[in-house]
Each structure stands twice: as structure tokens, then as C-alpha cells.
Protein backbone atom coordinates (compact mmCIF):
# COMPACT_ATOMS: atom_id res chain seq x y z
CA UNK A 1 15.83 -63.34 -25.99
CA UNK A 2 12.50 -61.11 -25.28
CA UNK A 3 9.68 -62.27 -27.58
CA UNK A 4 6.69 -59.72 -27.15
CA UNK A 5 3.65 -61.42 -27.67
CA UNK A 6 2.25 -57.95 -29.77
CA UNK A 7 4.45 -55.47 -30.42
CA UNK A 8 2.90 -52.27 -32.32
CA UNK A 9 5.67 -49.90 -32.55
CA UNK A 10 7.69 -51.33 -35.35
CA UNK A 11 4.13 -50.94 -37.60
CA UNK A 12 3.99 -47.29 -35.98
CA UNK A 13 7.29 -46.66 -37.00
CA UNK A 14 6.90 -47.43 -41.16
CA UNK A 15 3.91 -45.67 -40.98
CA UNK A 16 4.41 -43.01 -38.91
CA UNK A 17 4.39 -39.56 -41.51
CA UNK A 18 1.55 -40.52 -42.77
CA UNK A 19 -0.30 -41.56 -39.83
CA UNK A 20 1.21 -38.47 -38.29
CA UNK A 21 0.21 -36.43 -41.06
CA UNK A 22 -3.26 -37.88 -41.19
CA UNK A 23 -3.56 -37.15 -37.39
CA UNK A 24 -2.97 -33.63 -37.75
CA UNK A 25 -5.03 -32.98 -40.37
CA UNK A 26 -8.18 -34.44 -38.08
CA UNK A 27 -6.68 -31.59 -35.76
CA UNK A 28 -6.43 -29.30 -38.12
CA UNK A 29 -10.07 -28.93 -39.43
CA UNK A 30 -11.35 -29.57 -35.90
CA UNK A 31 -13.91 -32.00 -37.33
CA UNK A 32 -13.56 -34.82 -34.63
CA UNK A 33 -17.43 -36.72 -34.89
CA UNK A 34 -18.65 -37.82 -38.08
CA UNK A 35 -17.38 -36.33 -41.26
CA UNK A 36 -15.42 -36.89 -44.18
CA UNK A 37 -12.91 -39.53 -42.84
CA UNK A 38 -15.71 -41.80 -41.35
CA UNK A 39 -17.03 -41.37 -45.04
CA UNK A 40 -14.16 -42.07 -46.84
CA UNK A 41 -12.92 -45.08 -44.57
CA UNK A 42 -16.62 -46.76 -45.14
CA UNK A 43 -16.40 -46.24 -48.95
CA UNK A 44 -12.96 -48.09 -48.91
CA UNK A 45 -14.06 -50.87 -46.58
CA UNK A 46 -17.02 -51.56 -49.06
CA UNK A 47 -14.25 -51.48 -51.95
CA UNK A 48 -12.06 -53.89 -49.97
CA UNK A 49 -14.67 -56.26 -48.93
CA UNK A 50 -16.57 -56.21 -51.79
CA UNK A 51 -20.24 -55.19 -49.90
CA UNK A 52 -22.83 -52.83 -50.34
CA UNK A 53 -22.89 -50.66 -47.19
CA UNK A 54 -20.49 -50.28 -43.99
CA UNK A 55 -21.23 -48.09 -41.02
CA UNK A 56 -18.33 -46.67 -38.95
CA UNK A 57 -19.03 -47.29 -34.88
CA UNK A 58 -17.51 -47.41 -31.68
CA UNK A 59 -16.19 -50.54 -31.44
CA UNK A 60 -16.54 -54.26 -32.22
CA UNK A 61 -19.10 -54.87 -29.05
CA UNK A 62 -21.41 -52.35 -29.89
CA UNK A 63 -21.24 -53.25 -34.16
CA UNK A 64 -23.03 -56.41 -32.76
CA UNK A 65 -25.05 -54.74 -29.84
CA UNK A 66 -26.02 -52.32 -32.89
CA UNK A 67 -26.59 -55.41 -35.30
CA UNK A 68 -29.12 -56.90 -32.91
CA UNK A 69 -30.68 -53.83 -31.95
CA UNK A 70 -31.57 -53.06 -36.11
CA UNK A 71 -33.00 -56.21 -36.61
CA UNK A 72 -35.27 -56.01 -33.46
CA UNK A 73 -34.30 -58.05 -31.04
CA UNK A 74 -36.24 -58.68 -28.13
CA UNK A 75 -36.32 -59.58 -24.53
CA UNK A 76 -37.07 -63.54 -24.75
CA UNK A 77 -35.54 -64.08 -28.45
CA UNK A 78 -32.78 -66.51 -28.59
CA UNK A 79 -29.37 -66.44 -30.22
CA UNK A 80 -27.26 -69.10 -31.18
CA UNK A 81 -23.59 -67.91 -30.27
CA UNK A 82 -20.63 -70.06 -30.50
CA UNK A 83 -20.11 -71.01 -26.29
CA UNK A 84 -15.90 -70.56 -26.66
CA UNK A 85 -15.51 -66.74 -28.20
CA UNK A 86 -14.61 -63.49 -26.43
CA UNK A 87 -17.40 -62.51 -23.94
CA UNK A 88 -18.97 -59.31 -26.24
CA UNK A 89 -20.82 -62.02 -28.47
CA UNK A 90 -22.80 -62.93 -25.93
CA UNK A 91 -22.96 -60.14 -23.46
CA UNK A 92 -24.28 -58.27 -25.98
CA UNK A 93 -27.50 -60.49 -26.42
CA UNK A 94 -27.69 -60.75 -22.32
CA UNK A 95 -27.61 -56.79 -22.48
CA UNK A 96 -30.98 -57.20 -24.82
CA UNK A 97 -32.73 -59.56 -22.39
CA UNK A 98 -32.36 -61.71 -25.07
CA UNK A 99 -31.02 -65.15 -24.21
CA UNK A 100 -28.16 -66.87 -25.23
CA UNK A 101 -28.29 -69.94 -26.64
CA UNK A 102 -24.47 -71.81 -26.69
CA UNK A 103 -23.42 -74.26 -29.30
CA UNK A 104 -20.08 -75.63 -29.22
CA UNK A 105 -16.89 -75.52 -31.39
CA UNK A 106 -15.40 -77.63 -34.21
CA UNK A 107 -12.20 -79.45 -32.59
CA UNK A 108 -9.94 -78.54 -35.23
CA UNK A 109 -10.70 -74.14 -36.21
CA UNK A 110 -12.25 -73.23 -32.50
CA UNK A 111 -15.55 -71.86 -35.02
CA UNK A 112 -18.80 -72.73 -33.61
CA UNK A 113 -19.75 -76.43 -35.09
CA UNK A 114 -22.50 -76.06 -37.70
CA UNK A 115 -23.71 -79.48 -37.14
CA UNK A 116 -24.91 -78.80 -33.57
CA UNK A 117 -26.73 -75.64 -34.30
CA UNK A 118 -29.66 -77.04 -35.88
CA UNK A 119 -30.21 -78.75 -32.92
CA UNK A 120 -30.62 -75.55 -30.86
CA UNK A 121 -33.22 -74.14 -33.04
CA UNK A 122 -36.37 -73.10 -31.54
CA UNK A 123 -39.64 -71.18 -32.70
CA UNK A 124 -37.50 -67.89 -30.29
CA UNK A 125 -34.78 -68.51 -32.22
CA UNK A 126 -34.21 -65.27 -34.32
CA UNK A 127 -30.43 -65.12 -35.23
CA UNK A 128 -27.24 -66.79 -35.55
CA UNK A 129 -23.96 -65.25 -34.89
CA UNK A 130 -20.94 -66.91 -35.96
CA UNK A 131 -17.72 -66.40 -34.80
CA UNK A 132 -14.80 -65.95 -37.36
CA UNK A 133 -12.46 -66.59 -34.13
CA UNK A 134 -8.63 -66.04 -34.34
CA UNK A 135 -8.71 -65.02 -38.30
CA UNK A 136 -10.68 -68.62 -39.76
CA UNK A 137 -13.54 -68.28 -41.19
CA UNK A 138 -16.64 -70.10 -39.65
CA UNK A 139 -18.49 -72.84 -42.04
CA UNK A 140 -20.63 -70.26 -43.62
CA UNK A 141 -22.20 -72.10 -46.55
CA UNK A 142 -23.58 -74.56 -43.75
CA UNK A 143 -24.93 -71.74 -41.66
CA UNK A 144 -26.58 -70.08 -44.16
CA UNK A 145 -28.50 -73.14 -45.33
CA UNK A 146 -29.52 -73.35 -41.90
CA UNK A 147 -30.34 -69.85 -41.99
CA UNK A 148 -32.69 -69.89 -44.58
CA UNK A 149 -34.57 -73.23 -44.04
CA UNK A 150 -35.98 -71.69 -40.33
CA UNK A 151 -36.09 -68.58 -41.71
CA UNK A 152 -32.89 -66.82 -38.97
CA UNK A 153 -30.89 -63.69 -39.78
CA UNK A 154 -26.79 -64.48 -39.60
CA UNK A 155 -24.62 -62.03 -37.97
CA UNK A 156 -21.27 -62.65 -38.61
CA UNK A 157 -18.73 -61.49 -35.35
CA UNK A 158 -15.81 -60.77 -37.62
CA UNK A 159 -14.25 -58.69 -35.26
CA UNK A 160 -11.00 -60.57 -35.57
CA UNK A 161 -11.10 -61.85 -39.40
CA UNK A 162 -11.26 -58.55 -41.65
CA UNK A 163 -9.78 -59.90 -44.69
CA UNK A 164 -10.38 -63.34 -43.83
CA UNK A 165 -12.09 -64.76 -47.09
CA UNK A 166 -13.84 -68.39 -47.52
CA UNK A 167 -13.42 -71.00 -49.51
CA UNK A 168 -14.75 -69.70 -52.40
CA UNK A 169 -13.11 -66.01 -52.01
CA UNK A 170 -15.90 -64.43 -50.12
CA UNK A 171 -14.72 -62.30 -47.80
CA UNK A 172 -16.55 -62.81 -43.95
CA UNK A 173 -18.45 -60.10 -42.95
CA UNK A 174 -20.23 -60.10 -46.39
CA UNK A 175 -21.97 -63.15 -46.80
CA UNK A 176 -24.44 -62.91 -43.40
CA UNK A 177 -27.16 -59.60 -43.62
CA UNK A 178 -24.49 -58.38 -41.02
CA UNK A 179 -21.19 -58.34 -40.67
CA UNK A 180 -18.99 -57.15 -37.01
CA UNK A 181 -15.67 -55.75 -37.06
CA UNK A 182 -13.57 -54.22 -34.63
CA UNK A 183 -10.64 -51.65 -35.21
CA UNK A 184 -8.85 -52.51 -31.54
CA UNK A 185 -5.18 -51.77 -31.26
CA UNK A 186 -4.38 -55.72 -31.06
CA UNK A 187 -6.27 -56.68 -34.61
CA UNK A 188 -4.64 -56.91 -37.87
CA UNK A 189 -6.49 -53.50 -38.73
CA UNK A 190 -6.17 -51.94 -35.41
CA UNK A 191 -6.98 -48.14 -34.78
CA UNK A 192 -5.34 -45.88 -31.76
CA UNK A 193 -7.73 -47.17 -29.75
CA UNK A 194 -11.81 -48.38 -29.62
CA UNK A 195 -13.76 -48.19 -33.12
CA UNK A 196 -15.41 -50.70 -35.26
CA UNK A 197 -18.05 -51.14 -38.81
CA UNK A 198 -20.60 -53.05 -39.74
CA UNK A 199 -21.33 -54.24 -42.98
CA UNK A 200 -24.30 -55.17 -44.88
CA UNK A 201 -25.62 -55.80 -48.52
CA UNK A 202 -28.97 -54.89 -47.48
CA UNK A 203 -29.58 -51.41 -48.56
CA UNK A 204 -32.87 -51.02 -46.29
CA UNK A 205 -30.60 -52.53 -43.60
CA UNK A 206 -27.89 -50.55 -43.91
CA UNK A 207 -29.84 -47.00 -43.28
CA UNK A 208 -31.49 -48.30 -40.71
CA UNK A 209 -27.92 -49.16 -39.14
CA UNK A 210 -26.84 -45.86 -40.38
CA UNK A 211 -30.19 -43.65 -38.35
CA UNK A 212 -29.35 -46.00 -34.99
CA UNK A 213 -26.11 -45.47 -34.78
CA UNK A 214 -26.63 -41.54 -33.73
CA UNK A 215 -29.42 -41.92 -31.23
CA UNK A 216 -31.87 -43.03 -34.02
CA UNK A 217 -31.81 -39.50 -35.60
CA UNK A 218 -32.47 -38.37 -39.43
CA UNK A 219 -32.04 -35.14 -39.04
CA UNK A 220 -30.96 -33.31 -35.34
CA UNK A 221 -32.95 -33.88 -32.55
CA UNK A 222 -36.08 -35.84 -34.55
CA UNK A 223 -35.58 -39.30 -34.07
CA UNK A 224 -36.87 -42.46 -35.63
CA UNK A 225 -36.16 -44.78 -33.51
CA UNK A 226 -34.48 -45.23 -30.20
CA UNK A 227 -30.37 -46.13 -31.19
CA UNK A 228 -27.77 -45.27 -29.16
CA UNK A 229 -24.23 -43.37 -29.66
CA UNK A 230 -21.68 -45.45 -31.46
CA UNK A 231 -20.33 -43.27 -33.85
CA UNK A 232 -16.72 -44.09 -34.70
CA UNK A 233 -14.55 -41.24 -34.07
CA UNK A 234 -12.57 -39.33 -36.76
CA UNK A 235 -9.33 -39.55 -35.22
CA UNK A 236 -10.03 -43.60 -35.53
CA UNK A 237 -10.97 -43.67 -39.10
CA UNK A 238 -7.99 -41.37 -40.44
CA UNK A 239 -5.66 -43.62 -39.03
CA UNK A 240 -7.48 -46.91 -40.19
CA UNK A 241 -7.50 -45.35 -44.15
CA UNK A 242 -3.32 -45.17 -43.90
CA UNK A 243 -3.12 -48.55 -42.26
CA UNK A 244 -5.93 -50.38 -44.91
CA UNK A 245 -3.71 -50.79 -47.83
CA UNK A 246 -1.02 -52.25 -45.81
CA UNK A 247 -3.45 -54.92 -44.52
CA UNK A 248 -3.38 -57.96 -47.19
CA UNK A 249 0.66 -57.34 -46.72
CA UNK A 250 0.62 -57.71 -42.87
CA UNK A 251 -1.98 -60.84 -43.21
CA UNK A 252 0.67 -62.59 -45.76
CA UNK A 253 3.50 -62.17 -43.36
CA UNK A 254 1.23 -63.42 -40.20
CA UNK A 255 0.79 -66.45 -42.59
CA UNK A 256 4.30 -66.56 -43.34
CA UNK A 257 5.36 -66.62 -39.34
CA UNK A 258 2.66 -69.56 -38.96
CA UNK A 259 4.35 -71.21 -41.89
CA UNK A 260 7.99 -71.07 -40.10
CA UNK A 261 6.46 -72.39 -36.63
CA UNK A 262 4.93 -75.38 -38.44
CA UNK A 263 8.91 -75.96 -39.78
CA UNK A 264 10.62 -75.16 -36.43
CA UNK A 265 7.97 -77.23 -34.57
CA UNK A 266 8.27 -80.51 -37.10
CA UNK A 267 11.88 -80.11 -37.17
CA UNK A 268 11.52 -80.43 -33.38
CA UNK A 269 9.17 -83.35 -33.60
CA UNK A 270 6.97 -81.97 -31.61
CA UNK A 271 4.34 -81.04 -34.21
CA UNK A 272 0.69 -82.68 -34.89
CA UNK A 273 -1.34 -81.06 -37.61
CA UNK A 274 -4.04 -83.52 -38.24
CA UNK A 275 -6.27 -81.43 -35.83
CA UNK A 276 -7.58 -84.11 -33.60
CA UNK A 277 -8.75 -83.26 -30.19
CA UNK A 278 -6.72 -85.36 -28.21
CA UNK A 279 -3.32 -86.42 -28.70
CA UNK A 280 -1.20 -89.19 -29.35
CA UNK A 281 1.66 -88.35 -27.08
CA UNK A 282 2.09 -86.47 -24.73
CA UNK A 283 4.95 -84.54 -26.30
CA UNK A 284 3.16 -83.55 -28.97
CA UNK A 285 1.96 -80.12 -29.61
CA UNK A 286 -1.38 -79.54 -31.56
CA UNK A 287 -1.09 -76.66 -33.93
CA UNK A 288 -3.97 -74.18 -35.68
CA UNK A 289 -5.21 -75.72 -38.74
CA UNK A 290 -5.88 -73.46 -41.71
CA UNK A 291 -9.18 -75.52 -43.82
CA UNK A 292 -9.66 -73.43 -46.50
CA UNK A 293 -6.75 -72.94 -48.87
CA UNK A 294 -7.58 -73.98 -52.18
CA UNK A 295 -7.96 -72.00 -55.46
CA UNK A 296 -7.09 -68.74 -55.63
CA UNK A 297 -8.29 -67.71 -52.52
CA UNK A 298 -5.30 -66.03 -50.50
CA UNK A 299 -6.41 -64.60 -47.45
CA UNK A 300 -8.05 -68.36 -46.36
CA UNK A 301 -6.74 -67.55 -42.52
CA UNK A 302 -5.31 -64.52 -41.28
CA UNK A 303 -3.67 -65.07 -38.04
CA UNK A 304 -5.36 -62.59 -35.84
CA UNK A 305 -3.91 -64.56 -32.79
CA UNK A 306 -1.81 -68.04 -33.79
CA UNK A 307 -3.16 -70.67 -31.22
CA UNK A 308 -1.47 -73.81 -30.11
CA UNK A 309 -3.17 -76.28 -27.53
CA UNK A 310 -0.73 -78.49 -25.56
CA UNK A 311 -1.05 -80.63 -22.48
CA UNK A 312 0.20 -79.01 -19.12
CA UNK A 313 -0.87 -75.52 -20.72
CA UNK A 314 -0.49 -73.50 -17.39
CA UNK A 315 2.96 -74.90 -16.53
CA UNK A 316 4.02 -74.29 -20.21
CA UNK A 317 2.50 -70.24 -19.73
CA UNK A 318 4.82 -70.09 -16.22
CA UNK A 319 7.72 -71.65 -18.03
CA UNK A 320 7.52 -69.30 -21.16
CA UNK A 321 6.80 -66.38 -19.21
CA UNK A 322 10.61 -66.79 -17.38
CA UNK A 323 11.91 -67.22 -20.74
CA UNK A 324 10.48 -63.78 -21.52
CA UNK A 325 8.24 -65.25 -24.00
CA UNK A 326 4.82 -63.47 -24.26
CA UNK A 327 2.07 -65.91 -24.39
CA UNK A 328 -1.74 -65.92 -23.38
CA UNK A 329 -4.88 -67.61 -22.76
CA UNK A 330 -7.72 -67.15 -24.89
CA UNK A 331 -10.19 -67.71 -23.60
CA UNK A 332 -10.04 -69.60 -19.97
CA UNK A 333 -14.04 -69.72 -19.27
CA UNK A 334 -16.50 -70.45 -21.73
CA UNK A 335 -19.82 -68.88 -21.59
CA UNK A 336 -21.37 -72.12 -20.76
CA UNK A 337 -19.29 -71.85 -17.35
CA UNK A 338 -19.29 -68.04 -16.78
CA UNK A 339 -20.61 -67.15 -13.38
CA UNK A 340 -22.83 -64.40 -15.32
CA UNK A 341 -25.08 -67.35 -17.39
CA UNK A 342 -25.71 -69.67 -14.46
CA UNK A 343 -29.33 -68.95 -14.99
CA UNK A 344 -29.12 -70.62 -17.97
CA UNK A 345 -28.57 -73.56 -16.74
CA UNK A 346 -26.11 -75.32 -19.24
CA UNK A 347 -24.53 -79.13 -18.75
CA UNK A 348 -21.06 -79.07 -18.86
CA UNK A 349 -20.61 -82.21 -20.70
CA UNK A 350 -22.60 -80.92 -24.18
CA UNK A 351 -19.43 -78.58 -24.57
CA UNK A 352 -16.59 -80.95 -24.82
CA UNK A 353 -14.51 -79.21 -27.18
CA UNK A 354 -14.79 -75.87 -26.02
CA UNK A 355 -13.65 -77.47 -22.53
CA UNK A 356 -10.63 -78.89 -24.03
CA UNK A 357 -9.63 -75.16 -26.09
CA UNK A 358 -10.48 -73.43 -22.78
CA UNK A 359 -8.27 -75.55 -20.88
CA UNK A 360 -5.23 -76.23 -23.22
CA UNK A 361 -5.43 -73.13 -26.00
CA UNK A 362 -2.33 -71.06 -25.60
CA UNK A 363 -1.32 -67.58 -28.06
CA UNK A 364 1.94 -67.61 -29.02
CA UNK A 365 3.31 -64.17 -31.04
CA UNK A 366 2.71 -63.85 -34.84
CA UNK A 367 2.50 -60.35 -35.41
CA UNK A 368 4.23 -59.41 -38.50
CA UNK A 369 7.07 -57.68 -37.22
CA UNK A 370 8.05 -60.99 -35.71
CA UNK A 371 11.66 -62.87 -36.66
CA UNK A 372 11.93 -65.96 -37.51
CA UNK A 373 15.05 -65.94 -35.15
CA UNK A 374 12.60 -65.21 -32.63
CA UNK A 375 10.06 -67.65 -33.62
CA UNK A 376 12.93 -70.87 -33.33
CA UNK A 377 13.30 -69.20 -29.62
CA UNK A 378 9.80 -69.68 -28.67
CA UNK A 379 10.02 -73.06 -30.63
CA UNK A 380 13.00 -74.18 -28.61
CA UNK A 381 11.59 -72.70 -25.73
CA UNK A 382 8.70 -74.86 -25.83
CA UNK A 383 10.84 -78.00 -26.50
CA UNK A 384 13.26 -77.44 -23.79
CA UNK A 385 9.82 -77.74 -21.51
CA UNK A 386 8.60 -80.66 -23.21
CA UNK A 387 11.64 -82.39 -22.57
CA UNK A 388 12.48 -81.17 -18.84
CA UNK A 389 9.05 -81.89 -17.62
């Protein structure tokens, strides 16, 4: 059996006259940057998040490069980033001459730990960016304490946790003064290709996010300040408005596929959900851990990417890869070990979680088109090279 681990035609395919239609009226009016879909698709985000302001751009790396860049970063400033996340939350502070400063994760979500970022406080240190990685919502309540007591701006790197809410029912991207997201094909609200918002309560903020995004311009050719061009294109934001109300729908059934591999993988004894980081036996398979799933919150972890870590993880990629399972690693280097940051100088040894992720994490498929024939196959699939090996 083929197991794809992302497969975006079926989605294509139930939406596809509207999507279609949507398309063609962007062709139609000829109105490609800016206009009344960008418009429209912020005024819905805001609905669905509950927030004040979003700002369409042109992709998840440059919401945050934009983020930083409106609340005046500058060369020397340090930002706490989580040290195991995908490289744009820290390139983008590196791009600023700002310098990175890595914290690492909580064994049992991947988030960054909120316990060692106090720590890393310094009188440079201007912001905190949180990572909402694989659809889990970072400790936020923690962070903002933190926040607040030194006086740091949170930017919350949502870009794969859009209708990810905390513990309480706040949604993430909404409780820092900025929230990332990113609209890439591979997200649970994926566009056609690159695009992105950011999102802010902070009405003072949010214009000034609004003026940067187009070169720093209020009005053609007189500009403010110096932004850049990260306008999200109209194309982009007409299909994102068909595919929104689907979202909470396609989150459920991601939770619903993670829900039948915790069955399949107890029923093959192979399953250990108390999230420690190391395990008892070697034929034991450590699965993602979903914290925050009390009251009437619903959308408590959204399954952006469904991440298992196991012992021989390379050998287990090889051997899934012959049994046409489709599988990958995110993410292999930390920043803490990227060539890139060596002038920064970082032990090894202060990251000891982050190690472990980077060198046992493995995505299996949870899209929401997925089977749950096909999910026993990568299941058995997995057992069969427990027990051979």
C-alpha cells in the first residue's frame, strides 16, 4: 500500500468549483496586488481568531521578519527563539543583525521550555518568540509573565498552529502583541503557494504593520518608514477565504487520525504516551502528546505534522520508505548546531532535548484525507521493523 505523507489533491478535489470559481474571478477583474480579497480574508481571520487587526503578507518568514522589523529591532538586540524550530525563526533575527539567543524545548510538546528562558534574559534582550511547533500551543501564560516582568514584546511563530487554541480557548497568534502565520501549501490552511498574516490587538501596532508591509508607504511613493514588499497576493487570499470555513473540520479529522494511531499503536504494544524523554524499551515508540484538552476548548492541538520519536530513527525512515510509506525528519539540525550560528558559540550539552527530537523525531502522515486502513499500514509497518531489527 502507498501512504503519501501529504497528499493535497483529494482537498482540491471537494473544493475545486469554488476555488476554481474564486480563481477566475481574481482573473477576471485583473486586480492581482492588494484589493478586496486581501481585505476580506483579513476581516475573516480577525472573526476566526477573535483579534483586533491581521495584515495579509508574503509568507510566514517575512510575517516574523516584518514583526521584528515594526517593533524596531536592532543590530545587537537579542531574541529568545526556541533552538529546535524550522530555520525562518531564527534566520530572520540573523537577517536583522540581531542575535539569536537559543533556549531549548520541553521533552514532551517540542515548544520552547518556559522555565529556561528566564535564564537567557539580558538587559539586549528585546523579544521572545515562541514557537507553536507542529500544531501545540507553546506555554503562553508562562511566557507572558515573563514577558511583562522584564518588560519583552512576545511574538508568537504560529506559522503551523492557526486554529490551535490554549488551555483556556485562546486562540495562538492572539495572545502575544504579534502573532505569525503562514498560508504554505503543506499547513492546515495552505494557499497555492507562498503567503502569510500577522495578527495583532494593538491598533497602533497594527498600522504600523499595515504602512511596512508596502515599502513603508501611506500614500504612493511618500514613505514613512523604510518596510519592505510583503504584500500577500490576491490570487493567495481568494483561495484561503474558500478553504477557511473548512478549517476547524480538517483540524477535527487530523485529531481523529492521531486518535486511531494511538489505538493501532497500543493494540500493537508498541505505544508510550507518558512523554518521557527516554524510553523504557527499546521497542517502544514515543508518541506526540496533546497537554491541553480540558473544558471546552476543541482545537487544543491541531496536527500540523503528527511526530513520533523512536530509537534507530534513520533505519526506521529507510525501512518505511521501501514500504512506500512517506515519512520525514523535522528538523535534523538545531540552530544551536547549524553551521550558520557557529559564531555564537553555543555548548552542545545545554540543549539536551532538542538533541534527542533532532535525532529521533520522525513525521508520519495525518492529513485529513488519510484512511484509517492506511494508518494500521504504517502502524504495522513500523511493527514489522521493530520486530525484524
Amino acid at each position: 500500500m502507498k501512504v503519501p505523507l501529504l497528499d493535497l489533491k483529494p482537498q482540491y478535489q471537494s473544493l475545486k468549483k469554488e476555488i476554481d470559481e474564486a480563481v477566475q474571478r481574481v482573473i477576471d477583474s485583473q486586480y492581482f496586488i492588494m484589493g478586496p480579497d486581501i481585505q476580506k480574508l483579513e476581516e475573516e481571520i480577525c472573526s476566526y481568531l477573535k483579534c483586533k487587526k491581521a495584515i495579509g503578507v508574503s509568507s510566514g518568514t517575512d510575517a516574523i521578519l516584518l514583526a521584528l522589523m515594526a517593533l524596531d529591532i536592532k543590530p545587537g538586540d537579542e531574541i529568545i527563539v526556541p533552538t529546535y524550530s524550522f530555520f525562518a525563526t531564527a534566520g530572520v533575527v540573523a537577517r536583522l543583525n540581531a542575535i539569536p539567543i537559543f533556549v531549548d524545548c520541553d521533552p514532551v510538546t517540542f515548544n520552547i521550555d518556559p522555565k529556561k528562558i528566564e535564564e537567557r534574559i539580558t538587559s539586549k534582550t528585546k523579544v521572545i518568540i515562541p514557537v507553536h511547533l507542529y500544531g501545540q500551543s507553546a506555554e503562553m501564560d508562562e511566557i507572558m509573565l515573563i514577558a511583562k516582568k522584564h518588560n519583552i514584546k512576545v511574538v508568537e511563530d504560529a506559522a503551523q498552529a492557526i486554529g490551535t487554541q490554549y488551555k483556556d480557548g485562546r486562540f495562538v497568534g492572539a495572545i502575544g502583541d504579534i502573532g505569525c502565520f503562514s498560508f504554505f501549501p503543506s499547513k492546515n490552511l495552505g494557499g497555492f503557494g507562498d503567503g502569510g498574516i500577522v495578527t495583532t490587538n494593538d491598533e497602533v501596532l497594527a498600522e504600523k504593520l499595515r504602512i511596512m508591509r508596502v515599502h513603508g508607504m501611506e500614500q504612493s511613493y511618500y514613505h514613512k518608514v523604510v518596510g519592505g514588499n510583503f504584500r500577500l497576493d490576491a490570487l493567495q487570499a481568494a483561495v484561503l477565504r474558500v478553504k477557511l470555513p473548512q478549517l476547524d473540520a480538517w483540524s477535527a479529522k487530523r485529531r481523529e487520525n492521531a486518535s486511531a494511531y494511538t489505538k493501532y499503536f497500543n493494540e500493537a504494544g508498541l505505544a508510550d504516551e507518558e512523554g518521557r524523554l527516554k524510553f523504557d524499551s527499546k521497542n517502544k515508540v514515543l508518541l506526540p502528546k496533546a497537554v491541553y484538552k480540558t473544558g471546552s476548548v476543541k482545537n487544543y492541538h491541531i496536527y500540523n505534522q503528527y511526530i513520533i520519536r523512536v530509537e534507530n530513527r534513520n533505519a526506521l525512515l529507510e525501512f518505511l520508505k521501501k514500504k512506500e510509506v512517506g515519512c520525514a525528519i523535522y528538523y535534523p539540525v538545531p540552530f544551536h548546531r547549524q553551521e550558520c550560528f557557529s559564531y555564537l558559540n553555543c555548548k552542545d550539552e545545554e540543549f539536551p532535548n532538542s538533541n534527542y527530537a533532532a535525532e529521533n523525531s520522525l513525521a508520519l502522515p495525518i492529513y485529513p484525507e488519510l484512511s484509517h486502513e492506511q494508518i494500521k499500514y504504517v502502524v504495522d509497518s513500523i511493527a514489522e521493523f521493530i520486530k525484524n531489527k
